[in-house]
N, C-alpha and C. Protein backbone atom coordinates (compact mmCIF):
# COMPACT_ATOMS: atom_id res chain seq x y z
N UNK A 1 38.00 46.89 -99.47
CA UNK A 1 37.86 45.60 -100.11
C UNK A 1 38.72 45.60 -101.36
N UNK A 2 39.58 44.50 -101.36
CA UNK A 2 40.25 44.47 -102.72
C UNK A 2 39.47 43.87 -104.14
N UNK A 3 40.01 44.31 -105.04
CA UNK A 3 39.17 44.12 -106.11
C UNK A 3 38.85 42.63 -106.47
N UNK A 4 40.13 41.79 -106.16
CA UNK A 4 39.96 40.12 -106.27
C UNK A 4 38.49 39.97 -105.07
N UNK A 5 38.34 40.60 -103.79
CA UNK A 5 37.13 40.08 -103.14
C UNK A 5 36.21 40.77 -103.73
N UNK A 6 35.77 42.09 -104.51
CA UNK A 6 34.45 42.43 -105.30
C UNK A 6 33.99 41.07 -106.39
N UNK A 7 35.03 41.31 -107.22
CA UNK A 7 35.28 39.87 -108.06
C UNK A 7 34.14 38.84 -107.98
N UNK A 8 35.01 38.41 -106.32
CA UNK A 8 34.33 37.00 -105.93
C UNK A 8 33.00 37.52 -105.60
N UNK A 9 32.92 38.38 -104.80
CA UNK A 9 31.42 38.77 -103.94
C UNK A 9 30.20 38.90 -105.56
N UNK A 10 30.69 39.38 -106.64
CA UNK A 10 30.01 39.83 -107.79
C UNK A 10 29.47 38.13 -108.26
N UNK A 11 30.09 37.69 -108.61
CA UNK A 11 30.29 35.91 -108.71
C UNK A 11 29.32 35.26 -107.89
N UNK A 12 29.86 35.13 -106.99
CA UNK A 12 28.99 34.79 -105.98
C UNK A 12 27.35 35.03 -105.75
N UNK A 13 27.25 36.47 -105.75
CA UNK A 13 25.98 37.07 -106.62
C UNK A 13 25.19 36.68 -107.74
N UNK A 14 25.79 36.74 -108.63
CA UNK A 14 25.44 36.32 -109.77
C UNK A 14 24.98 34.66 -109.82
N UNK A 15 26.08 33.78 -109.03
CA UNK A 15 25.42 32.02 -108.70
C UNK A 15 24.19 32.68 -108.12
N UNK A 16 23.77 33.04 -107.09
CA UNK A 16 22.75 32.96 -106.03
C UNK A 16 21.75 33.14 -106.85
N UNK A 17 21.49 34.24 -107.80
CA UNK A 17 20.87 34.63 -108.60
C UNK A 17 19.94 33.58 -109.57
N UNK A 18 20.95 33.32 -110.20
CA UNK A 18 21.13 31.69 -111.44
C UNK A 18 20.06 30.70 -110.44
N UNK A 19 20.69 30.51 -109.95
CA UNK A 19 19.94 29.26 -108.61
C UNK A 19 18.06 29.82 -108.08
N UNK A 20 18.44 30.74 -108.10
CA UNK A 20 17.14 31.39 -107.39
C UNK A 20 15.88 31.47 -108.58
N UNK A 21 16.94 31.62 -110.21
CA UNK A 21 15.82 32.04 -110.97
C UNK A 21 15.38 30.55 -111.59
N UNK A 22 16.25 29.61 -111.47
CA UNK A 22 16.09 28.05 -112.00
C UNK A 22 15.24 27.86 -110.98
N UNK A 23 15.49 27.59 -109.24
CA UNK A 23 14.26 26.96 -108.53
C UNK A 23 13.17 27.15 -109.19
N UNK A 24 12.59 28.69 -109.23
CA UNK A 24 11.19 29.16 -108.91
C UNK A 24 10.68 28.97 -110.74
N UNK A 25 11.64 28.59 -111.44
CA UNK A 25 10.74 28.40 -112.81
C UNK A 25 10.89 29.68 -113.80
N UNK A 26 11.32 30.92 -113.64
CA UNK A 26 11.30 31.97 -114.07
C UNK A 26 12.04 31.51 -115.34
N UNK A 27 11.81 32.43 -116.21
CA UNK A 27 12.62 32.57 -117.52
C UNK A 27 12.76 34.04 -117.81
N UNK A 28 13.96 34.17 -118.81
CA UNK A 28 13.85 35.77 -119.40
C UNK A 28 12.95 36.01 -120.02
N UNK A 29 11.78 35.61 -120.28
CA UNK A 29 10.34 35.89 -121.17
C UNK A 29 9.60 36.43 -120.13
N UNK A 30 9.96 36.46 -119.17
CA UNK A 30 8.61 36.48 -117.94
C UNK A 30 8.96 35.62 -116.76
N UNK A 31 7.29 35.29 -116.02
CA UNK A 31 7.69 33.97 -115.18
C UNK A 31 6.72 33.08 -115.21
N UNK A 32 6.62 32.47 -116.60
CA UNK A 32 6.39 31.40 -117.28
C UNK A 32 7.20 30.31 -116.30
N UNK A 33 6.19 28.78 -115.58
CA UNK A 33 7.02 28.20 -115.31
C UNK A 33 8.02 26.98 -115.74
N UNK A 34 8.97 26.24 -115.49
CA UNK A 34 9.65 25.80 -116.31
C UNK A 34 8.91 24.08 -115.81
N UNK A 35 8.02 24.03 -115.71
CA UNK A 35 7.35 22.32 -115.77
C UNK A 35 6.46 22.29 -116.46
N UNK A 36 6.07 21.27 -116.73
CA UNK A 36 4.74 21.22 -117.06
C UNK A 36 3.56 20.80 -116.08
N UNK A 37 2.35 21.45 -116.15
CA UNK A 37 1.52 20.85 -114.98
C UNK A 37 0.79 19.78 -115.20
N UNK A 38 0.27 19.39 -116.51
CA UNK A 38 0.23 18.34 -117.13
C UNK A 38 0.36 16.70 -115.87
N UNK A 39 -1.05 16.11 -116.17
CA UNK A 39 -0.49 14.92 -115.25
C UNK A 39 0.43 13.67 -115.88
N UNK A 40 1.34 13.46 -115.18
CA UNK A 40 1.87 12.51 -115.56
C UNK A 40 1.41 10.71 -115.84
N UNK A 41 0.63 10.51 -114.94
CA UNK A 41 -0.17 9.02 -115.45
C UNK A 41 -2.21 9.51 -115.43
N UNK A 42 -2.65 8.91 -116.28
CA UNK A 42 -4.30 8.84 -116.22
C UNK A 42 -4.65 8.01 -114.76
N UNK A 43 -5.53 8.71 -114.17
CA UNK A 43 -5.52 8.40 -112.83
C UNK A 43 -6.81 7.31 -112.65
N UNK A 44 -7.47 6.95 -114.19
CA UNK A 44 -8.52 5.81 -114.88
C UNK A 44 -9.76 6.07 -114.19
N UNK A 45 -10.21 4.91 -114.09
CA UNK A 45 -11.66 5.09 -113.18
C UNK A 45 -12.45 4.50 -112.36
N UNK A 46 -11.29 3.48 -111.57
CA UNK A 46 -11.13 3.09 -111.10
C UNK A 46 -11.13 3.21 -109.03
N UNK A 47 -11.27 2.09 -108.20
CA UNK A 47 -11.05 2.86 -106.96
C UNK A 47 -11.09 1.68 -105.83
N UNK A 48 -9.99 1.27 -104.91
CA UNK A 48 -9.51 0.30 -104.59
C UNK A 48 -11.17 0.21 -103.23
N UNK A 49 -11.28 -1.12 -103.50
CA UNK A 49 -11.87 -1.63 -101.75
C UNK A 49 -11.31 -3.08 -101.34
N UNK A 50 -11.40 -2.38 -100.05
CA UNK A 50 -10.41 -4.00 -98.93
C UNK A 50 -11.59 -4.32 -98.68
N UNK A 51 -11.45 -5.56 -98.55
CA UNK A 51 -12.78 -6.34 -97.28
C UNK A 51 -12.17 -7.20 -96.75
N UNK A 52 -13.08 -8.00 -96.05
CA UNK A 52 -13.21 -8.86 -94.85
C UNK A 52 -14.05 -9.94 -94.93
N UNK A 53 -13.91 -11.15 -95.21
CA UNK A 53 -14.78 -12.19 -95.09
C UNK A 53 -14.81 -13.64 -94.53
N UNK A 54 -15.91 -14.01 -94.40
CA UNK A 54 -15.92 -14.57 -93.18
C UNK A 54 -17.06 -15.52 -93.87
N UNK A 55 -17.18 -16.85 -93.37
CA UNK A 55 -17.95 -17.82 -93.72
C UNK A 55 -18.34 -18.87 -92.05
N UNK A 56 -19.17 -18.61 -91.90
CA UNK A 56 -20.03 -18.83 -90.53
C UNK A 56 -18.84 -18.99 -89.71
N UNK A 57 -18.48 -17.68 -89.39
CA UNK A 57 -17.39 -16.93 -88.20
C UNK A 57 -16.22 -17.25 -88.56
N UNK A 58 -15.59 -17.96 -89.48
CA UNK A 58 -14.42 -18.64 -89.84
C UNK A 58 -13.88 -17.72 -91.04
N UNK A 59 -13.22 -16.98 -91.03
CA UNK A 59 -12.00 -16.22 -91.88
C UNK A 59 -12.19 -17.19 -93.47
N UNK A 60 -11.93 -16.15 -94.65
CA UNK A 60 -12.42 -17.06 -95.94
C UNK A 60 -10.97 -17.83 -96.46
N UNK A 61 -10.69 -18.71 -97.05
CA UNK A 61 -9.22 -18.77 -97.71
C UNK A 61 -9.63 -19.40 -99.21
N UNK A 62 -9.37 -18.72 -100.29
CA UNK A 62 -9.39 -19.50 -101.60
C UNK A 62 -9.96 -17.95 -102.51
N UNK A 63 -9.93 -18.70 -103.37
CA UNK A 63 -10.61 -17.77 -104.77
C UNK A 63 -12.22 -17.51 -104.73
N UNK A 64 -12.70 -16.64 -104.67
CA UNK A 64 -13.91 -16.46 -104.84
C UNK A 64 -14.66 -15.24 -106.35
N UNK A 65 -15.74 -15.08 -106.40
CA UNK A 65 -16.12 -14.63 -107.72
C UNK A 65 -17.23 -13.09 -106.85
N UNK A 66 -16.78 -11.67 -107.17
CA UNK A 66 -17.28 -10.67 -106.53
C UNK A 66 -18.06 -9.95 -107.44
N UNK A 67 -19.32 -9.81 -107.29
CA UNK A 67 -20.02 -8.43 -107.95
C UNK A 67 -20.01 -6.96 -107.20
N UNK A 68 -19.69 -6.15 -108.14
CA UNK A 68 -19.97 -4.80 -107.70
C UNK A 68 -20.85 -4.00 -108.30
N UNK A 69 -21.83 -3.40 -107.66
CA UNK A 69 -22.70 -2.40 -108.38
C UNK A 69 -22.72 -0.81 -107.55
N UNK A 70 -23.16 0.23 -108.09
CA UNK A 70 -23.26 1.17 -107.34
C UNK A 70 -24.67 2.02 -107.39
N UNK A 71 -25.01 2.50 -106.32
CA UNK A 71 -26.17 2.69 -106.44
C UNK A 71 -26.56 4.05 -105.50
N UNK A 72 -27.84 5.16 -105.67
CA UNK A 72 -28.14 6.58 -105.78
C UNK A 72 -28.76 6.32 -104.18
N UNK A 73 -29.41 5.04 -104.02
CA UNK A 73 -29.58 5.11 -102.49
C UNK A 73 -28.96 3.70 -101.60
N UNK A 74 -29.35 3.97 -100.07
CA UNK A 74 -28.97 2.88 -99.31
C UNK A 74 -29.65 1.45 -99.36
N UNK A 75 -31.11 1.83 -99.84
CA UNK A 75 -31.73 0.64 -100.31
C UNK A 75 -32.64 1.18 -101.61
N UNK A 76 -32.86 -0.30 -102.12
CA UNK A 76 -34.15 0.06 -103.26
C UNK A 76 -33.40 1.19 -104.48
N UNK A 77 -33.49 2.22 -104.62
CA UNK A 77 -32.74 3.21 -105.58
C UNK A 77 -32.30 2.78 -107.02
N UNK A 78 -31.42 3.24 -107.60
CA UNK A 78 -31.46 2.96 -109.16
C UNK A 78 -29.87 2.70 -108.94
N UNK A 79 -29.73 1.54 -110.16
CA UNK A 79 -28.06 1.39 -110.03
C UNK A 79 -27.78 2.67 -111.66
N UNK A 80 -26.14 2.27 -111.25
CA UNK A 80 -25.48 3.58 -111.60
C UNK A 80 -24.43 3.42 -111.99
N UNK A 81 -24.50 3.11 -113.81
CA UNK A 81 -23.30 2.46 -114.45
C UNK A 81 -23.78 0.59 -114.78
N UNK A 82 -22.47 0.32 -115.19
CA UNK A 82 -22.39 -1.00 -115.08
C UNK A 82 -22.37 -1.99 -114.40
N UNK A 83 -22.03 -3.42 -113.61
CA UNK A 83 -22.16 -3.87 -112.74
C UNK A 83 -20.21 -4.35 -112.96
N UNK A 84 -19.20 -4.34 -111.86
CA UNK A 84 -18.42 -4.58 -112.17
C UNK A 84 -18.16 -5.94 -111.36
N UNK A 85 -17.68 -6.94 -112.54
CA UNK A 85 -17.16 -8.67 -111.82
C UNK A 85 -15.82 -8.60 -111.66
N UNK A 86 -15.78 -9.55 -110.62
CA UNK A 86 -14.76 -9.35 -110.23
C UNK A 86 -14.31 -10.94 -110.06
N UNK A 87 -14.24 -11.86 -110.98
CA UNK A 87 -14.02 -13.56 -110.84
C UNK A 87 -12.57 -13.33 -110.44
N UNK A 88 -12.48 -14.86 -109.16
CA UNK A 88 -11.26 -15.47 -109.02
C UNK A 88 -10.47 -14.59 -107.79
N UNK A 89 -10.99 -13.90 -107.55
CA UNK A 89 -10.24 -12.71 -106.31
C UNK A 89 -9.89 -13.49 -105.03
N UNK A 90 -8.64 -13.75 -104.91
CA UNK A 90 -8.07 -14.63 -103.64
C UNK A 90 -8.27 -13.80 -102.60
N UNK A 91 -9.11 -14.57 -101.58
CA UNK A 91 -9.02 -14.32 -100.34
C UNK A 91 -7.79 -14.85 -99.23
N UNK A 92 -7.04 -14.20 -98.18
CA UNK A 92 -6.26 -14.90 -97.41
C UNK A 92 -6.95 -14.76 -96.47
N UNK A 93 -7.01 -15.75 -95.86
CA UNK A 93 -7.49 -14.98 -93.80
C UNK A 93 -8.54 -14.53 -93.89
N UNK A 94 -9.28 -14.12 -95.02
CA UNK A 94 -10.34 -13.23 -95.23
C UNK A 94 -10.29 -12.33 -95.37
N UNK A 95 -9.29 -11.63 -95.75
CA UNK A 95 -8.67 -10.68 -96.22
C UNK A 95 -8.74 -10.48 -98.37
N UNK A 96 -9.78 -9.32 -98.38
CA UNK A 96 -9.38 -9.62 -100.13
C UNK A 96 -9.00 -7.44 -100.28
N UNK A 97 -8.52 -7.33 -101.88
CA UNK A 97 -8.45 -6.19 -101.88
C UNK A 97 -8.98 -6.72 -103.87
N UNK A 98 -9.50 -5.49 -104.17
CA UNK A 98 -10.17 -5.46 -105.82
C UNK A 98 -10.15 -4.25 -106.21
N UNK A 99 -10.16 -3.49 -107.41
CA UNK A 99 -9.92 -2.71 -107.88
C UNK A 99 -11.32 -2.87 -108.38
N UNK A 100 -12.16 -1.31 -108.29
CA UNK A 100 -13.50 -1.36 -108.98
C UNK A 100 -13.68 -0.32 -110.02
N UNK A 101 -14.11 -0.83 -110.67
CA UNK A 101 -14.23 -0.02 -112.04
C UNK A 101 -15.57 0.46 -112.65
N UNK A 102 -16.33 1.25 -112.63
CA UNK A 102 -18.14 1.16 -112.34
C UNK A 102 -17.90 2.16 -114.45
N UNK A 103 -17.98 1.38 -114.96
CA UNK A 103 -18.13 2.25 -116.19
C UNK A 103 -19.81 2.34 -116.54
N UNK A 104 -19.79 4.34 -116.87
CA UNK A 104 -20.86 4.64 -117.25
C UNK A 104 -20.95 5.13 -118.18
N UNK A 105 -21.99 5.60 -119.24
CA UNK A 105 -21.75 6.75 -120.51
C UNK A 105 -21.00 8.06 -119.72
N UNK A 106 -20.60 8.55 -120.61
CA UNK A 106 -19.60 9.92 -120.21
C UNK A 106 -20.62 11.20 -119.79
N UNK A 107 -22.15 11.06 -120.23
CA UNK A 107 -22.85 12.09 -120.28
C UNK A 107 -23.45 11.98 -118.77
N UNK A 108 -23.26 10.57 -118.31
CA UNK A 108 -23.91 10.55 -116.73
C UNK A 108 -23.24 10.04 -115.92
N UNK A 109 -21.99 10.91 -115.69
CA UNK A 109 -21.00 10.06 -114.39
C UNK A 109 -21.28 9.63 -113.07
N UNK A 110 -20.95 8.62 -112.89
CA UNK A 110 -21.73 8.13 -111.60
C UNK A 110 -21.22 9.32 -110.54
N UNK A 111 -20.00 9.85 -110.37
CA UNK A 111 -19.64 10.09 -109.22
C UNK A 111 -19.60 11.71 -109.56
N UNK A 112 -20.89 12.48 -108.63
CA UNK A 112 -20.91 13.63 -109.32
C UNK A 112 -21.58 14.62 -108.35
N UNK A 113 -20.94 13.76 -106.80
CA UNK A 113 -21.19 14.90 -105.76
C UNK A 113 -22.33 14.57 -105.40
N UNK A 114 -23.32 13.99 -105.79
CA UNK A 114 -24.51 13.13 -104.72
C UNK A 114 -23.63 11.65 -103.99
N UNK A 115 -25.23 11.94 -102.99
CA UNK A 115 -24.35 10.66 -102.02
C UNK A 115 -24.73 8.91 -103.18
N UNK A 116 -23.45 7.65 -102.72
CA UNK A 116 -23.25 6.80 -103.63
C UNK A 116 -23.17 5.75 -102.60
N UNK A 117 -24.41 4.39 -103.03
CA UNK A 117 -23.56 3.38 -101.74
C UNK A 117 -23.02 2.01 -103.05
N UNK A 118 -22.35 1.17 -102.30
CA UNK A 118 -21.78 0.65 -103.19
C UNK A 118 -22.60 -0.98 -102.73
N UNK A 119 -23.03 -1.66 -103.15
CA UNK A 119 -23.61 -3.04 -103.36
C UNK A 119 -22.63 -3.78 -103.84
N UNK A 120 -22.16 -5.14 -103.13
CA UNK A 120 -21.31 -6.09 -103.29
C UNK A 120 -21.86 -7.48 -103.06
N UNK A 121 -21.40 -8.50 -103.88
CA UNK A 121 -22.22 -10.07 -104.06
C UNK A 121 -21.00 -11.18 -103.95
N UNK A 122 -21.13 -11.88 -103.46
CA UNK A 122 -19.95 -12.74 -103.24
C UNK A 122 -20.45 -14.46 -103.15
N UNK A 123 -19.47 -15.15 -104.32
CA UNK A 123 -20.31 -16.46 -104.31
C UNK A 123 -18.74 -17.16 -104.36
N UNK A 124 -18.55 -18.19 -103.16
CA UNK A 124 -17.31 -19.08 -102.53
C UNK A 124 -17.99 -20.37 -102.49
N UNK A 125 -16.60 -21.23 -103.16
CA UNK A 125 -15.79 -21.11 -103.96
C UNK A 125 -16.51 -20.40 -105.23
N UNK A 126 -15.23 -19.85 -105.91
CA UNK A 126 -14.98 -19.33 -107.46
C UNK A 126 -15.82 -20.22 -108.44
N UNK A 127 -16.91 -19.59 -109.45
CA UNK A 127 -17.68 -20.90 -110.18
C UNK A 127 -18.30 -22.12 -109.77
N UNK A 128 -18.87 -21.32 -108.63
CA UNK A 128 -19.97 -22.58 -107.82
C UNK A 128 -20.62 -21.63 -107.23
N UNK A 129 -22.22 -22.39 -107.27
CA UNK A 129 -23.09 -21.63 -106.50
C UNK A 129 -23.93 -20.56 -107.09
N UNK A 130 -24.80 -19.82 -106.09
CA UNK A 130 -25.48 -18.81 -106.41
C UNK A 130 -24.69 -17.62 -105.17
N UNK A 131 -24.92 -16.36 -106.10
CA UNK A 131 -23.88 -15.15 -105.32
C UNK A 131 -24.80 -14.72 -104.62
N UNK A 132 -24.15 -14.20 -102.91
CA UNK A 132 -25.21 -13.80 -102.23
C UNK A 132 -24.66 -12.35 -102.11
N UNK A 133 -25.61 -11.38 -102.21
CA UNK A 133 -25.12 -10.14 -102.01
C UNK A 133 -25.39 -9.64 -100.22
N UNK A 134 -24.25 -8.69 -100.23
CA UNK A 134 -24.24 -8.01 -98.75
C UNK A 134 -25.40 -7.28 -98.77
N UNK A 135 -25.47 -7.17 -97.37
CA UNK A 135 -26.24 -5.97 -96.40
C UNK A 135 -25.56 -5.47 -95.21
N UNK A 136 -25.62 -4.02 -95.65
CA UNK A 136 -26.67 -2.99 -95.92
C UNK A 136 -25.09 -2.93 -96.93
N UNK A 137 -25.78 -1.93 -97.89
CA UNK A 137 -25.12 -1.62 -99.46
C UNK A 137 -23.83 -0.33 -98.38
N UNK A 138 -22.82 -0.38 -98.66
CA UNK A 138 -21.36 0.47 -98.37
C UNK A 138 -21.65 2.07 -98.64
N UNK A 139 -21.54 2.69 -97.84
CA UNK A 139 -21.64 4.48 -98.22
C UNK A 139 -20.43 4.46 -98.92
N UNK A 140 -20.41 5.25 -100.02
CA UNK A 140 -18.83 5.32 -100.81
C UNK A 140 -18.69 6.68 -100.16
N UNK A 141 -17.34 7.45 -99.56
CA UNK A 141 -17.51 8.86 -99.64
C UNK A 141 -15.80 9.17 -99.70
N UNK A 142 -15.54 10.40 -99.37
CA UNK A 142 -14.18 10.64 -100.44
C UNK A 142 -13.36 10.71 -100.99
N UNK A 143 -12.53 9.12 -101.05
CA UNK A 143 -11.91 8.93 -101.99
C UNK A 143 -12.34 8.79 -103.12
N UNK A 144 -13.51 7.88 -103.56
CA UNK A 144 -14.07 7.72 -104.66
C UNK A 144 -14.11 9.21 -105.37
N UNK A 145 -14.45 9.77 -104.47
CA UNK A 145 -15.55 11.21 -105.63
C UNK A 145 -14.28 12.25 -105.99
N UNK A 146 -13.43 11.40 -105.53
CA UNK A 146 -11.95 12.98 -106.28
C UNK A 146 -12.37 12.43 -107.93
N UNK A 147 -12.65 11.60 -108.14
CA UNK A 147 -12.89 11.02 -109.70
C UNK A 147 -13.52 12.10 -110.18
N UNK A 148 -14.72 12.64 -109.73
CA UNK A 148 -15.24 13.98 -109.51
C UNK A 148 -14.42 15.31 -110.31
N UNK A 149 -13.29 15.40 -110.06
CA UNK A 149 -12.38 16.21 -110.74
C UNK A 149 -11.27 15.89 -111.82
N UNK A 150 -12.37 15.15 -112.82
CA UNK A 150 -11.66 14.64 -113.82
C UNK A 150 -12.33 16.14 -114.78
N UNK A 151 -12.03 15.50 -116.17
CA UNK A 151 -12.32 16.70 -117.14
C UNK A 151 -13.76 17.58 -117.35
N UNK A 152 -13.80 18.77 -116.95
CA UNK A 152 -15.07 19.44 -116.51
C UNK A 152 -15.27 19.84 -115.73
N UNK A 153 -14.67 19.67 -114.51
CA UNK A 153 -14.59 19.77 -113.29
C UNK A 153 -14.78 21.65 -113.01
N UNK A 154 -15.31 21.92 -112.26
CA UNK A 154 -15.24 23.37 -111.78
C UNK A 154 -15.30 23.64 -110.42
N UNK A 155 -13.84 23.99 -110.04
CA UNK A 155 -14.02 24.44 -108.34
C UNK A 155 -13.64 26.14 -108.54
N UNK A 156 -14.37 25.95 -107.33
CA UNK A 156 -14.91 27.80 -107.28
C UNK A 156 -14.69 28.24 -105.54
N UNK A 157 -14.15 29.48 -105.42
CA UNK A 157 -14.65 29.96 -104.00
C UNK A 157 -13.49 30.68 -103.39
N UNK A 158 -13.33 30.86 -102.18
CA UNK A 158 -12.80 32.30 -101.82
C UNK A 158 -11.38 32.16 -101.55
N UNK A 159 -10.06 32.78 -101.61
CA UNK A 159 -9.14 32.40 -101.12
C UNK A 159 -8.72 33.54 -99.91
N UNK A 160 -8.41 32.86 -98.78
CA UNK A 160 -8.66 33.75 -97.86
C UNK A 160 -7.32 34.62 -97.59
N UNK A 161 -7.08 36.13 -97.38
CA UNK A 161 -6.15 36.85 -97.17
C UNK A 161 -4.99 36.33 -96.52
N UNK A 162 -3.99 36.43 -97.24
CA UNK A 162 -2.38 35.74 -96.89
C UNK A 162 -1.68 36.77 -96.77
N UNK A 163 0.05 36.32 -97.06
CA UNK A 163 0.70 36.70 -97.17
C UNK A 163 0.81 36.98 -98.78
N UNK A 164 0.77 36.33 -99.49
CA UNK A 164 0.88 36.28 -100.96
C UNK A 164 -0.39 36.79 -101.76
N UNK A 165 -1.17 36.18 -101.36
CA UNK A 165 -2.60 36.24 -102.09
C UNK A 165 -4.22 36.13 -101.32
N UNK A 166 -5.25 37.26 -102.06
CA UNK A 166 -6.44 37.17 -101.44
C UNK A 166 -7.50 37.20 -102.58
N UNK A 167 -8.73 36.64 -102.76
CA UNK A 167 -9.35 36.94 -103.49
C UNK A 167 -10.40 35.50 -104.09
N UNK A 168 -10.95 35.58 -105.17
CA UNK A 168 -11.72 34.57 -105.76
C UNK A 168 -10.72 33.71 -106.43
N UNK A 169 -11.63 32.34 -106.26
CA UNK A 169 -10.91 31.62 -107.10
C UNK A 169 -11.77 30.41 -107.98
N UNK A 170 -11.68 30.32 -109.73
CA UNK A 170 -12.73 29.67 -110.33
C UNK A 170 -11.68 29.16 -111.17
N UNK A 171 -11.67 27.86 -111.41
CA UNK A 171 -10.57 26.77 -112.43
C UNK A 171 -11.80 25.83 -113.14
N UNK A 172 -11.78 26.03 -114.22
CA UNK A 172 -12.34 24.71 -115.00
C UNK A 172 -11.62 24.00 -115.58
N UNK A 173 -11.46 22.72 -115.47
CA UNK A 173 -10.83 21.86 -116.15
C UNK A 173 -11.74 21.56 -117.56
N UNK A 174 -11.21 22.14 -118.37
CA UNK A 174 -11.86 22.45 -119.98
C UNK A 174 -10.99 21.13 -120.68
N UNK A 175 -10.25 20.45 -120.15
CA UNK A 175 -9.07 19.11 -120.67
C UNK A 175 -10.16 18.13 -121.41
N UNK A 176 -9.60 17.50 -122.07
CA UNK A 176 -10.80 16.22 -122.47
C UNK A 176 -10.08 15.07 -122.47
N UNK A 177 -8.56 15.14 -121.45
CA UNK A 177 -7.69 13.94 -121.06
C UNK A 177 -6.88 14.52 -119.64
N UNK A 178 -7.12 15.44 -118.68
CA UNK A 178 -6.70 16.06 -117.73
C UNK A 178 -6.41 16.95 -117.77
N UNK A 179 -5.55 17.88 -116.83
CA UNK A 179 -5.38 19.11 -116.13
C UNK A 179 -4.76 19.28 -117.47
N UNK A 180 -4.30 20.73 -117.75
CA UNK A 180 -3.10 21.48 -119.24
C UNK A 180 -2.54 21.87 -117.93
């Protein structure tokens, strides 16, 4: 091999290197990684529901006025949080979508790994009438409860033998605005 191809082959080496140690995050301190894990938006507290409505078999069309409450059982039980309104929510076709927001004190989060059904009231048109609420009250189950792993959060348990890694695994989110 001539010395101009060690040269290059050394070079060449040395890129692959550069490249390999930028992907994976490494630094000359260690292998500290080079992001932050940090979330990028507050993920709030919030949690979308679609429905469907219908006014004696006929699809809804217009603005209507929605209550939301949440509650510890399927009937009877204790509500849980605030009651969230929801005025003016256009229906198409009978088609609506709302963003629900159930605010509680911080010391008793609604969503905390017991089962949750959700109670909804609907009075058409918007500012008329008396609201009639649904039956039977909505099982909420897991999208809502990732809310669940906001600040405090503790998951725990086994990680099973890999290639890389085997062993326990316990993370508390100790944050008092998300993940560090």
């Amino acid at each position: 091999m001539t010395r101009k191809h060690i040269v290059g082959t050394l070079i060449g080496i040395a890129a692959l290197l550069l490249v390999a140690v930028v992907a994976t995050g490494h630094t000359s301190a260690g292998l500290a990684p080079a992001v932050s894990l940090a979330p990028a938006l507050d993920i709030g507290s919030g949690f979308t529901y679609q429905g469907f409505l219908q006014d004696n078999g006929a699809p809804v069309n217009g603005a209507c006025d929605f209550t939301f409450a949440i509650y510890d059982a399927a009937s009877d039980g204790n509500q849980l949080g605030a009651t969230d309104e929801q005025p003016g929510v256009l229906v198409n076709r009978g088609s609506f979508t709302v963003q629900v927001n159930i605010i509680a004190p911080f010391e008793e989060p609604v969503f905390n790994g017991a089962e949750r059904w959700l109670e909804l009231a609907v009075r058409c048109p918007a500012d008329n009438g008396e609201y009639t609420t649904w039956a039977p009250r909505q099982p909420l189950t897991a999208t809502p409860y990732a809310l669940s792993l906001r600040p405090g959060a503790v998951i725990s348990g086994t990680v099973p033998c890999g290639v890389f890694v085997c062993g326990s695994l316990n993370l508390t989110n100790a944050s008092t605005n998300g993940l560090n």
